[in-house]
N, C-alpha and C. Protein backbone atom coordinates (compact mmCIF):
# COMPACT_ATOMS: atom_id res chain seq x y z
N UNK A 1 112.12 213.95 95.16
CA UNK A 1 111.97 212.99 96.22
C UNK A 1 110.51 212.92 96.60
N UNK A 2 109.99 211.51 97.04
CA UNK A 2 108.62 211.53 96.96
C UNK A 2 108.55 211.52 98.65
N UNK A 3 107.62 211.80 99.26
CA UNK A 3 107.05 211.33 100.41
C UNK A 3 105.45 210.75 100.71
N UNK A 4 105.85 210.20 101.47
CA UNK A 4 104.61 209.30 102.07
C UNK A 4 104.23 209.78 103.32
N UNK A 5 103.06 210.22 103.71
CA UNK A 5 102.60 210.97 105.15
C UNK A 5 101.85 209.95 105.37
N UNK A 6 101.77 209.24 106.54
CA UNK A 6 100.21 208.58 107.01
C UNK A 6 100.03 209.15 108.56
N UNK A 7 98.78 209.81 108.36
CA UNK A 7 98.36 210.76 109.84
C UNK A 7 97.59 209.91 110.55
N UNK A 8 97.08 209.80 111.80
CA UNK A 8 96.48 209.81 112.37
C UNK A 8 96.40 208.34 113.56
N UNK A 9 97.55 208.06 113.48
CA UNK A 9 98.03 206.79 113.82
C UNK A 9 97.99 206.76 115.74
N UNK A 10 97.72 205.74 116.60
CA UNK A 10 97.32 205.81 117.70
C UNK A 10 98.71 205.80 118.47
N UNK A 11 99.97 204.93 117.88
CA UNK A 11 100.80 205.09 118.84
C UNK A 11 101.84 205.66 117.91
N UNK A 12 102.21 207.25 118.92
CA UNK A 12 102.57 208.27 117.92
C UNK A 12 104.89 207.98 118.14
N UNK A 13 105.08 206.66 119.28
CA UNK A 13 106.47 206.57 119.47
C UNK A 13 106.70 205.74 118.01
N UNK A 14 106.14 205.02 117.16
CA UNK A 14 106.20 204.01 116.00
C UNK A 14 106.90 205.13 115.07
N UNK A 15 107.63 204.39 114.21
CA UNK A 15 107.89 205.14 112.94
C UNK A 15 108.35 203.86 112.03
N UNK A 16 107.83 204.01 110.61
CA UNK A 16 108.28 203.20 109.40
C UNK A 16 108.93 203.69 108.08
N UNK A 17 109.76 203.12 107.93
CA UNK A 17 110.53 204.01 107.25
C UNK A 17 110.74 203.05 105.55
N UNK A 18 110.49 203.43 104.29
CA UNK A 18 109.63 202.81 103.44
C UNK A 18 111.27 203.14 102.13
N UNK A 19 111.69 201.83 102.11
CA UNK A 19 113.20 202.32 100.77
C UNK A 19 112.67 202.41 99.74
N UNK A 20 113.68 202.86 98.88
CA UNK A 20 113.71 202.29 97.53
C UNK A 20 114.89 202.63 97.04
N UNK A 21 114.97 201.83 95.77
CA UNK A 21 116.21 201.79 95.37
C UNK A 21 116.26 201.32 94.12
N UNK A 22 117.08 201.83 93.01
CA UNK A 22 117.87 201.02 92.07
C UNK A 22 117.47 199.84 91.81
N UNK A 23 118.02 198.94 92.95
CA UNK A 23 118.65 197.39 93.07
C UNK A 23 118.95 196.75 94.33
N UNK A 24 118.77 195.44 94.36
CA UNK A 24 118.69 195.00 95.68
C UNK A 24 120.20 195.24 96.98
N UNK A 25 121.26 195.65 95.62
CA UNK A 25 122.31 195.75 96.53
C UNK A 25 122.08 197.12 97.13
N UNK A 26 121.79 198.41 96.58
CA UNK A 26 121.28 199.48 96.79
C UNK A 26 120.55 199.24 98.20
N UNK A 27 119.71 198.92 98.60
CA UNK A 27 118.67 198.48 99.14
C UNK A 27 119.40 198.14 100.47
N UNK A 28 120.33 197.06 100.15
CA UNK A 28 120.75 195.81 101.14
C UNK A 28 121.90 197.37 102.05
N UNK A 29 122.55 198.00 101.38
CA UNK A 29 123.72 199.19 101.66
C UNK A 29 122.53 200.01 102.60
N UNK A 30 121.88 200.72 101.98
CA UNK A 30 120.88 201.34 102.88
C UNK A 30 120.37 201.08 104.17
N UNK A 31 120.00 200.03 104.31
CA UNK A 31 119.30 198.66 105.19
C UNK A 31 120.10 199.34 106.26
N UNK A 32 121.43 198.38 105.79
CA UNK A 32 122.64 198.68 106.82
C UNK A 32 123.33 199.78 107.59
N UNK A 33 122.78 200.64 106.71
CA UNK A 33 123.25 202.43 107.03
C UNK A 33 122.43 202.63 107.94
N UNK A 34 121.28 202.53 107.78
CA UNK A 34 120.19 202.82 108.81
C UNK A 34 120.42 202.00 109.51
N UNK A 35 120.76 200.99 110.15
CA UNK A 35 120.88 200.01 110.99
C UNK A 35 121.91 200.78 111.83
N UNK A 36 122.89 200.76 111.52
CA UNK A 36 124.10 200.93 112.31
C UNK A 36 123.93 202.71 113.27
N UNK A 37 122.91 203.63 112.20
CA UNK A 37 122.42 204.73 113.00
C UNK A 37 121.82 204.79 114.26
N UNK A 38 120.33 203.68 113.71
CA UNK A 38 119.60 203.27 114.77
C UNK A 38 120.35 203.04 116.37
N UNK A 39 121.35 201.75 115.95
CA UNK A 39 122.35 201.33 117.51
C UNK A 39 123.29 202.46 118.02
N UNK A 40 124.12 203.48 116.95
CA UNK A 40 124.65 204.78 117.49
C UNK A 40 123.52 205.51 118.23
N UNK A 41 122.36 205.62 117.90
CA UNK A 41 121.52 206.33 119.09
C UNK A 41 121.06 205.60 119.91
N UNK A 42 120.61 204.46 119.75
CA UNK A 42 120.58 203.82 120.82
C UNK A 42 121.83 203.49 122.42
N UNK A 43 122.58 203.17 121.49
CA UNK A 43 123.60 203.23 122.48
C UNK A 43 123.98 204.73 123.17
N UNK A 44 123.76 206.07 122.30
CA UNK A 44 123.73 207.01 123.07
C UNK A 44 122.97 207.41 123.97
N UNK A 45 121.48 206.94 123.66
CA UNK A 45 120.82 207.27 124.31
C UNK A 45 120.89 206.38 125.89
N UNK A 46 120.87 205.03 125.70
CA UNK A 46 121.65 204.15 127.02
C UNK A 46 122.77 204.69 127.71
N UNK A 47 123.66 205.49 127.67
CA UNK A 47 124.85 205.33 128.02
C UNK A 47 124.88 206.40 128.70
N UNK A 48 123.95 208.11 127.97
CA UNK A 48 123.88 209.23 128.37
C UNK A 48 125.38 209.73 128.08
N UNK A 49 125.91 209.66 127.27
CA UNK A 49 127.30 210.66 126.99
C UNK A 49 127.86 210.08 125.61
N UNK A 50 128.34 211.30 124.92
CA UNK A 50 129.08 210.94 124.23
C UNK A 50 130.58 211.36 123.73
N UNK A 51 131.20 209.97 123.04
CA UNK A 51 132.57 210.28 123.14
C UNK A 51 133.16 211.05 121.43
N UNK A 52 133.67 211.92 121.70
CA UNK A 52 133.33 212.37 120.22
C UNK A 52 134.93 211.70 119.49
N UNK A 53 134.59 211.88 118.10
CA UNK A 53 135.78 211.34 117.13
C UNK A 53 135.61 211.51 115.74
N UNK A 54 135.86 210.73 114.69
CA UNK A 54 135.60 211.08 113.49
C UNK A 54 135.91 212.21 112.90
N UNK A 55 137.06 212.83 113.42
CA UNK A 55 137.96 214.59 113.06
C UNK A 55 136.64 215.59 113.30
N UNK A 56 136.24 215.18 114.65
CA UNK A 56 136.28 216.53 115.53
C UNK A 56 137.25 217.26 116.09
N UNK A 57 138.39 216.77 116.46
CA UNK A 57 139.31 217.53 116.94
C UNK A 57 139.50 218.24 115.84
N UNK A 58 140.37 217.88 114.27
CA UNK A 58 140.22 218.94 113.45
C UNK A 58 139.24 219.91 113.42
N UNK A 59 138.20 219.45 113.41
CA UNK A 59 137.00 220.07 113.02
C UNK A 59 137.03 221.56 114.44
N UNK A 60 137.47 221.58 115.38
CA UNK A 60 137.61 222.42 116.74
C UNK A 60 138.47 223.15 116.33
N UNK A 61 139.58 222.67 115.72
CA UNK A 61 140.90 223.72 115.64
C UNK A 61 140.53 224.48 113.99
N UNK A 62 140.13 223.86 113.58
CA UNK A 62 139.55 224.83 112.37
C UNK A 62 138.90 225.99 112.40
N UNK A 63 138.13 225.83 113.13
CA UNK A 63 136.90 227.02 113.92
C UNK A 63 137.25 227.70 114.80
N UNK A 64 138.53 226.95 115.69
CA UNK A 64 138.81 228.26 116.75
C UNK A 64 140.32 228.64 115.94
N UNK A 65 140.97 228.29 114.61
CA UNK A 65 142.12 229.22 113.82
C UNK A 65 141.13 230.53 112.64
């Protein structure tokens, strides 16, 4: 995996985030993945709480059997 560092930048809240891919559908899937992350924190961060799901409850009773 390659990375890209660029230092020294004035406003340090910015971030860019640089794909690649395969193919444009590759690309277009990604896009979207990151998209939909972005608004899950956003909206967490607005809301201040979160509601948990996605087999956490399994995930609790696993750990406390």
């Amino acid at each position: 995996m390659d990375y890209l560092f660029i230092d020294g930048m004035t406003k340090s809240t910015c971030c860019t985030l640089l794909l690649r891919g395969p193919n444009d559908y590759a690309l277009d899937e990604i896009d979207r993945s990151i998209h939909d992350s972005i608004c899950v924190m956003k909206r967490t961060l607005e809301s201040g709480y979160v509601c948990p799901g996605g087999g956490c409850v399994e995930m609790a009773l696993s750990l406390h059997l």
